[in-house]
N, C-alpha and C. Protein backbone atom coordinates (compact mmCIF):
# COMPACT_ATOMS: atom_id res chain seq x y z
N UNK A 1 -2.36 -7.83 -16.76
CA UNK A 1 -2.84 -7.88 -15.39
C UNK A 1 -2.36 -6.63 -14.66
N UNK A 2 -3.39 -5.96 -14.14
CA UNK A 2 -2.65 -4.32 -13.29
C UNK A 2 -2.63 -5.16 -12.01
N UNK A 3 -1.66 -4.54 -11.07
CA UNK A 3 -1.21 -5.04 -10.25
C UNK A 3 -1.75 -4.35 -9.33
N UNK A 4 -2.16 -5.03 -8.16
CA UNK A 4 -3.05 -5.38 -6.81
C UNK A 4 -2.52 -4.09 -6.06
N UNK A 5 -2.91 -3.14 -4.95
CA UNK A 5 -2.64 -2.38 -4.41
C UNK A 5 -2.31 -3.31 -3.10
N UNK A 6 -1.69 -2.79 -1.67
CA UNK A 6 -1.39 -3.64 -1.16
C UNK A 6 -2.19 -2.96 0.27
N UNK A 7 -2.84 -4.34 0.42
CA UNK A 7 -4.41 -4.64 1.59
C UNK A 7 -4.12 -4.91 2.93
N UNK A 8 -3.46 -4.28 4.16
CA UNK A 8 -3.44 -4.73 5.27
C UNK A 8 -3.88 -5.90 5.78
N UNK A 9 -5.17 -5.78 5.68
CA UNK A 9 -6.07 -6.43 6.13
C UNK A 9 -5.93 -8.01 5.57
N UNK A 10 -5.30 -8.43 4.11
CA UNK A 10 -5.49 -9.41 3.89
C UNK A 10 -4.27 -9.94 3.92
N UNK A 11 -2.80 -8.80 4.13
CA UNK A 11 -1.43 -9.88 4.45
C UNK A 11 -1.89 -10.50 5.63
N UNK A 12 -2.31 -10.71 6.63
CA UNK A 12 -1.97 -11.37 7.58
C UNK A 12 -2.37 -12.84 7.50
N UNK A 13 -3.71 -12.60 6.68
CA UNK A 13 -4.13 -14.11 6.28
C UNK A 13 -3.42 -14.51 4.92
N UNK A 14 -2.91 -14.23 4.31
CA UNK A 14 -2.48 -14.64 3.07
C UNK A 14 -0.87 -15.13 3.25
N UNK A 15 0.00 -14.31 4.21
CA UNK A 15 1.38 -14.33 4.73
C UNK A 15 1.60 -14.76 5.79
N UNK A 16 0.89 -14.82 6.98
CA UNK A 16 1.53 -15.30 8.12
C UNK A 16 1.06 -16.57 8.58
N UNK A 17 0.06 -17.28 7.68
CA UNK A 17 -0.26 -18.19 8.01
C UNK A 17 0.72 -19.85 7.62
N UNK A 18 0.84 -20.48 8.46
CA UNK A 18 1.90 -21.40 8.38
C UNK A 18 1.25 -22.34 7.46
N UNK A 19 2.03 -22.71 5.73
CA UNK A 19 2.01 -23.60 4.90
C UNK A 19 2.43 -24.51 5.35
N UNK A 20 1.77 -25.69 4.99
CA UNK A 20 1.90 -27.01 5.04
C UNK A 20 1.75 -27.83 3.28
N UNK A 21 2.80 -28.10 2.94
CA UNK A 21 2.97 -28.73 1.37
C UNK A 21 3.01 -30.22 1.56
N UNK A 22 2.44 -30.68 0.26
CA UNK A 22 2.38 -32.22 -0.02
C UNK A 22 3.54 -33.17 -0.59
N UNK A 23 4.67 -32.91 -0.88
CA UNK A 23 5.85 -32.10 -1.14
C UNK A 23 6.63 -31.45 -1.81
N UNK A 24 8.06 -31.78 -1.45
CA UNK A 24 9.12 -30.86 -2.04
C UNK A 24 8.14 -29.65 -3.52
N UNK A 25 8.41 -30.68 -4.41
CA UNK A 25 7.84 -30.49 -5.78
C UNK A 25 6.71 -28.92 -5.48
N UNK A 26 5.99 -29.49 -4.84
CA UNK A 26 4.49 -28.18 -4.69
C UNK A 26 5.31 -27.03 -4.24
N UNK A 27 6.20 -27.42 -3.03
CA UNK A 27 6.64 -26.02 -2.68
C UNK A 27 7.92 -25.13 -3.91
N UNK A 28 8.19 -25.38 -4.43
CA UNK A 28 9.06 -25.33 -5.31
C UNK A 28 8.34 -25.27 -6.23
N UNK A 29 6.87 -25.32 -7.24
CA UNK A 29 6.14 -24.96 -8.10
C UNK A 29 5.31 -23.50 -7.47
N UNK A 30 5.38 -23.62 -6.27
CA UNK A 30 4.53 -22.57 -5.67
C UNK A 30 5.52 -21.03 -5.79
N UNK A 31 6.56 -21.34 -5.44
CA UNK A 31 8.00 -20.20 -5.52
C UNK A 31 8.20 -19.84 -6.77
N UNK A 32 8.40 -20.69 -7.61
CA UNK A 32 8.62 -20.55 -8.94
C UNK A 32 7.65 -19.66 -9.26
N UNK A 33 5.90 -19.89 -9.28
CA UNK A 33 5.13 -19.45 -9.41
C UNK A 33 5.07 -17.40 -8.96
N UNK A 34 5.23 -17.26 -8.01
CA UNK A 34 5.57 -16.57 -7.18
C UNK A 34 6.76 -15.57 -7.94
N UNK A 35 7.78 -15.91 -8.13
CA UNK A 35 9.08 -15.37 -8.33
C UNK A 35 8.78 -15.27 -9.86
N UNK A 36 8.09 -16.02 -10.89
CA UNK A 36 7.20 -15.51 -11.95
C UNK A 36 6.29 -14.32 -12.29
N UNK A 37 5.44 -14.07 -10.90
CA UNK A 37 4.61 -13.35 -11.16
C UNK A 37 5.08 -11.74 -10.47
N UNK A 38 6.37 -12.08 -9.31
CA UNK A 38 6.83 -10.57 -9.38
C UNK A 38 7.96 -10.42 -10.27
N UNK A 39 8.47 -11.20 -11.23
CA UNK A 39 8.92 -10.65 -12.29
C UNK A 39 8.65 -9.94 -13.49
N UNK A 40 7.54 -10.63 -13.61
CA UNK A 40 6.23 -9.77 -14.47
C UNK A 40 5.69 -8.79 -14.35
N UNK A 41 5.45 -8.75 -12.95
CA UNK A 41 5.25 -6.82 -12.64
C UNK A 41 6.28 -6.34 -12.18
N UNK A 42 7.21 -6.43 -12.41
CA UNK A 42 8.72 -5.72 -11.02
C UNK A 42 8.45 -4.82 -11.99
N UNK A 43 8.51 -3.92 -12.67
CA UNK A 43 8.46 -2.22 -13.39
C UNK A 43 7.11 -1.63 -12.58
N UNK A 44 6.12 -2.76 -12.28
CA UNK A 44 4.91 -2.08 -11.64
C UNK A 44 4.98 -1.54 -9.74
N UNK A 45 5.67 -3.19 -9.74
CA UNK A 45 5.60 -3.32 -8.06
C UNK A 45 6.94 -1.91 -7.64
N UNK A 46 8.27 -1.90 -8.57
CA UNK A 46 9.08 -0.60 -8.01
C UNK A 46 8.54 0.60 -8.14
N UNK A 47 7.55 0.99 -8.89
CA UNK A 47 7.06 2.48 -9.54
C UNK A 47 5.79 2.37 -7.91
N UNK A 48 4.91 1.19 -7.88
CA UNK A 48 4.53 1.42 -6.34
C UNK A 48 4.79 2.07 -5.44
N UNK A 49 6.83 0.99 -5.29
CA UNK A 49 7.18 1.47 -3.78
C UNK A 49 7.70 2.84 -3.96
N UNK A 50 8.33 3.39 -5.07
CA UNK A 50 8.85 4.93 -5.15
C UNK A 50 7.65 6.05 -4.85
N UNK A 51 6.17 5.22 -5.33
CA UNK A 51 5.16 6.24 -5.42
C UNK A 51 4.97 6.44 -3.24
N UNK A 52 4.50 5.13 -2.99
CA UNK A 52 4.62 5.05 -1.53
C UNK A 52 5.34 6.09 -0.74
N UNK A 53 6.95 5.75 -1.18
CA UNK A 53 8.06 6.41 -1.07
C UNK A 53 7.89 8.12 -0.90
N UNK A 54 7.37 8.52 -1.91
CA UNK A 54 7.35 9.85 -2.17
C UNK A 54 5.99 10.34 -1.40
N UNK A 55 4.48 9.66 -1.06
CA UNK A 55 4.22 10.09 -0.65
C UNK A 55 4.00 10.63 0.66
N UNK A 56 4.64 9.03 1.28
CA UNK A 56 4.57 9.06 2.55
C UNK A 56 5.71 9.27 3.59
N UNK A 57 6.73 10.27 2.91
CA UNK A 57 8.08 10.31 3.19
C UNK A 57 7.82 10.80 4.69
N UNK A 58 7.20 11.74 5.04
CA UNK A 58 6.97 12.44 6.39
C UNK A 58 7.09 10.93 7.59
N UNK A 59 5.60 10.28 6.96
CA UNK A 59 5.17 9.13 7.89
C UNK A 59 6.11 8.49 8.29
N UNK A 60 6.98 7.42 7.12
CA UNK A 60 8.18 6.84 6.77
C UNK A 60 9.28 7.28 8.10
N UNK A 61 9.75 8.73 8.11
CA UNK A 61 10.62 9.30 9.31
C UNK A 61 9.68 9.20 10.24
N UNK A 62 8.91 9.43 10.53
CA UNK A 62 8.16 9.67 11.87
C UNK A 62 8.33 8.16 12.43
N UNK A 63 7.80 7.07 11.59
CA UNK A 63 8.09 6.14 12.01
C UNK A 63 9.29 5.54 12.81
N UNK A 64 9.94 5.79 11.76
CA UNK A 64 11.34 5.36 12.34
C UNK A 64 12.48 6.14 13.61
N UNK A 65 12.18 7.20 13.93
CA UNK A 65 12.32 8.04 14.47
C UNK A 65 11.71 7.52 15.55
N UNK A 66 10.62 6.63 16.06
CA UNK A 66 9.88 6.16 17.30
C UNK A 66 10.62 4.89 17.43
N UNK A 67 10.79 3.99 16.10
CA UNK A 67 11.38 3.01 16.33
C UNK A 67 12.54 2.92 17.52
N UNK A 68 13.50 3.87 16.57
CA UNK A 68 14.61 3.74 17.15
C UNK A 68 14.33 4.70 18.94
N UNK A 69 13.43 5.26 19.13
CA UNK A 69 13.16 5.93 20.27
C UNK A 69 13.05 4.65 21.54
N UNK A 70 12.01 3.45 20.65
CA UNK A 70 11.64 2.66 21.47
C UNK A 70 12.66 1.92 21.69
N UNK A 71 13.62 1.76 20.82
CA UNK A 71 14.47 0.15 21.35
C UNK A 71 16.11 1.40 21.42
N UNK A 72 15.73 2.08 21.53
CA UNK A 72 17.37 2.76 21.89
C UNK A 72 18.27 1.82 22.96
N UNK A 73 17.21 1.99 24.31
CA UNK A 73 18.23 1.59 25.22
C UNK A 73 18.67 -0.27 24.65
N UNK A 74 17.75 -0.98 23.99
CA UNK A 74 18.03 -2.59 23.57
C UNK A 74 19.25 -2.62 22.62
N UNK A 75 19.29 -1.34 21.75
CA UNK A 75 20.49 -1.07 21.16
C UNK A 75 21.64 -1.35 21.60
N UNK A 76 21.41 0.20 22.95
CA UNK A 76 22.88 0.40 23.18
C UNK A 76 23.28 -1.20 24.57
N UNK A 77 22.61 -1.39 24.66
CA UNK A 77 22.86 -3.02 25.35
C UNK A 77 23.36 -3.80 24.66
N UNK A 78 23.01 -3.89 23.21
CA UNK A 78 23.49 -5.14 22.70
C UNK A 78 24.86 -4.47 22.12
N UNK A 79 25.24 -3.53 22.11
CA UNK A 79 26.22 -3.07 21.06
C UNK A 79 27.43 -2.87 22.30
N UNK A 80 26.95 -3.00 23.81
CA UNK A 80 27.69 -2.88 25.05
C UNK A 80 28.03 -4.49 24.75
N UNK A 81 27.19 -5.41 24.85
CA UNK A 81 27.43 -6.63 25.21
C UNK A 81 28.42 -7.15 23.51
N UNK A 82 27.63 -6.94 23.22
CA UNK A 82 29.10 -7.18 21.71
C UNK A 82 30.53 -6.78 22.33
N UNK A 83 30.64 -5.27 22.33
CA UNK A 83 32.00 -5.08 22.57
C UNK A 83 32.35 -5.58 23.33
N UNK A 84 32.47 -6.10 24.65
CA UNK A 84 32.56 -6.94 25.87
C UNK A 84 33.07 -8.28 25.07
N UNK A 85 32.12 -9.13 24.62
CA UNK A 85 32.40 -10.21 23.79
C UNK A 85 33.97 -10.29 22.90
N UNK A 86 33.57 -9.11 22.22
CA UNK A 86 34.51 -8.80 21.64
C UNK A 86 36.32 -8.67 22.06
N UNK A 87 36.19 -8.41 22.58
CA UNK A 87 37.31 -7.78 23.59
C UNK A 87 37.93 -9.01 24.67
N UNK A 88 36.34 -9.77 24.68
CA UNK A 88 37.10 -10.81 25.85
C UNK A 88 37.45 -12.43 25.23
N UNK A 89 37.16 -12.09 24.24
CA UNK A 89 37.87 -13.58 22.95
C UNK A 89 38.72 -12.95 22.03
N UNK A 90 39.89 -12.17 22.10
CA UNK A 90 41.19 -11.96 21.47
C UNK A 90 41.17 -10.86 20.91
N UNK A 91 40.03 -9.97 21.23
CA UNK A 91 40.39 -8.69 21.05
C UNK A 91 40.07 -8.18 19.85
N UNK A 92 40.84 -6.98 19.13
CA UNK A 92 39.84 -6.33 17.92
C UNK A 92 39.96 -7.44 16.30
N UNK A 93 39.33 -7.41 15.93
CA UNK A 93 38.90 -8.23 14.82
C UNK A 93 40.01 -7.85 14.03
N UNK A 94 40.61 -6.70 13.73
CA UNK A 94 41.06 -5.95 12.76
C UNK A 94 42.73 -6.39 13.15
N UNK A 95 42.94 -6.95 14.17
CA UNK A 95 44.93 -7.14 14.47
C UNK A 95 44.45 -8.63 15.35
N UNK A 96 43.57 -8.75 16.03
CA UNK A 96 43.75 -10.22 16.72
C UNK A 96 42.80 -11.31 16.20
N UNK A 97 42.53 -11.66 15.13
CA UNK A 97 42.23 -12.69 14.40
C UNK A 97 42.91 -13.69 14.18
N UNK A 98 43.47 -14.22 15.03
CA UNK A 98 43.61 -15.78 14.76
C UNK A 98 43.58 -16.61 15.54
N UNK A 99 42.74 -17.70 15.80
CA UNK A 99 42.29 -18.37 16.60
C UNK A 99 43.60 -19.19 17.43
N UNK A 100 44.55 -19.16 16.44
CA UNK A 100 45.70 -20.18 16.98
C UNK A 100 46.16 -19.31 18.22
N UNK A 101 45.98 -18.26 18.56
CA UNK A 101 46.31 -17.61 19.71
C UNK A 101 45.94 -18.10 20.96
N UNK A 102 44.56 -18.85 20.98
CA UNK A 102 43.70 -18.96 21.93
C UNK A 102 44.48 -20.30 22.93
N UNK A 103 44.85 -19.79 24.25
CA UNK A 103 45.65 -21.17 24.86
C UNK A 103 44.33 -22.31 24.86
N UNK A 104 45.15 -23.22 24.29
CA UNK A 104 44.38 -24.80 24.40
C UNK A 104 44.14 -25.33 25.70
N UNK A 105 45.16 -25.06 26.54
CA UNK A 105 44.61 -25.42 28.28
C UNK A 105 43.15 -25.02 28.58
N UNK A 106 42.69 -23.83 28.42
CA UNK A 106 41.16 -23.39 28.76
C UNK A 106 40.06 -24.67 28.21
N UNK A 107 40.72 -25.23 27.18
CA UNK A 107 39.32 -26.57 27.05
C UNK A 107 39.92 -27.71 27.79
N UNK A 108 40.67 -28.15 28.53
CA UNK A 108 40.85 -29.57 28.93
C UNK A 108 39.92 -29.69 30.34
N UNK A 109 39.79 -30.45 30.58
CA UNK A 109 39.02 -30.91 31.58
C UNK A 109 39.48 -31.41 32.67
């Protein structure tokens, strides 16, 4: 079996559509199935993504390069609000890890 080139157009109906199984058993013959048939081509499906890889290396950066353009500032927000977090439940991970620190008065009611 040569293996399928991969169709925009038809992941969305083939992948995003929400399964509904009759049970357990089907979904679990269906995976199996599945995890069968990309084992059988995995020499085909990696020589794909390297070919992909190589050709579309330009695209690939360009892409990502907008990505991160677009969500920069969502970044540096969440990586603000982490450290904050961080800092305000016992401090650096690396010397204040242990919960037994935490005064027990703050939960009583």
């Amino acid at each position: 079996m040569e293996w399928r080139k991969f169709n925009p157009a038809n992941y969305n109906q083939r992948y995003k559509q929400k399964r509904y199984y009759k049970s357990s058993d089907e979904k679990e013959k269906i995976k199996e199935k599945a995890r069968k048939r990309y084992y059988d081509n995995k020499e085909a499906i990696l020589e794909q993504q390297k070919e992909y890889k190589q050709n579309n290396k330009e695209k690939i950066k360009e892409q990502n390069r907008q990505y991160y353009e677009r969500n920069k500032n969502k970044m540096n927000e969440y990586t603000r609000q982490y450290y904050h977090y961080q800092y305000s439940w016992g401090g650096d991970k690396k010397y204040h890890n242990n919960l037994l620190c935490i005064d027990v008065d703050l939960f009583r009611v």
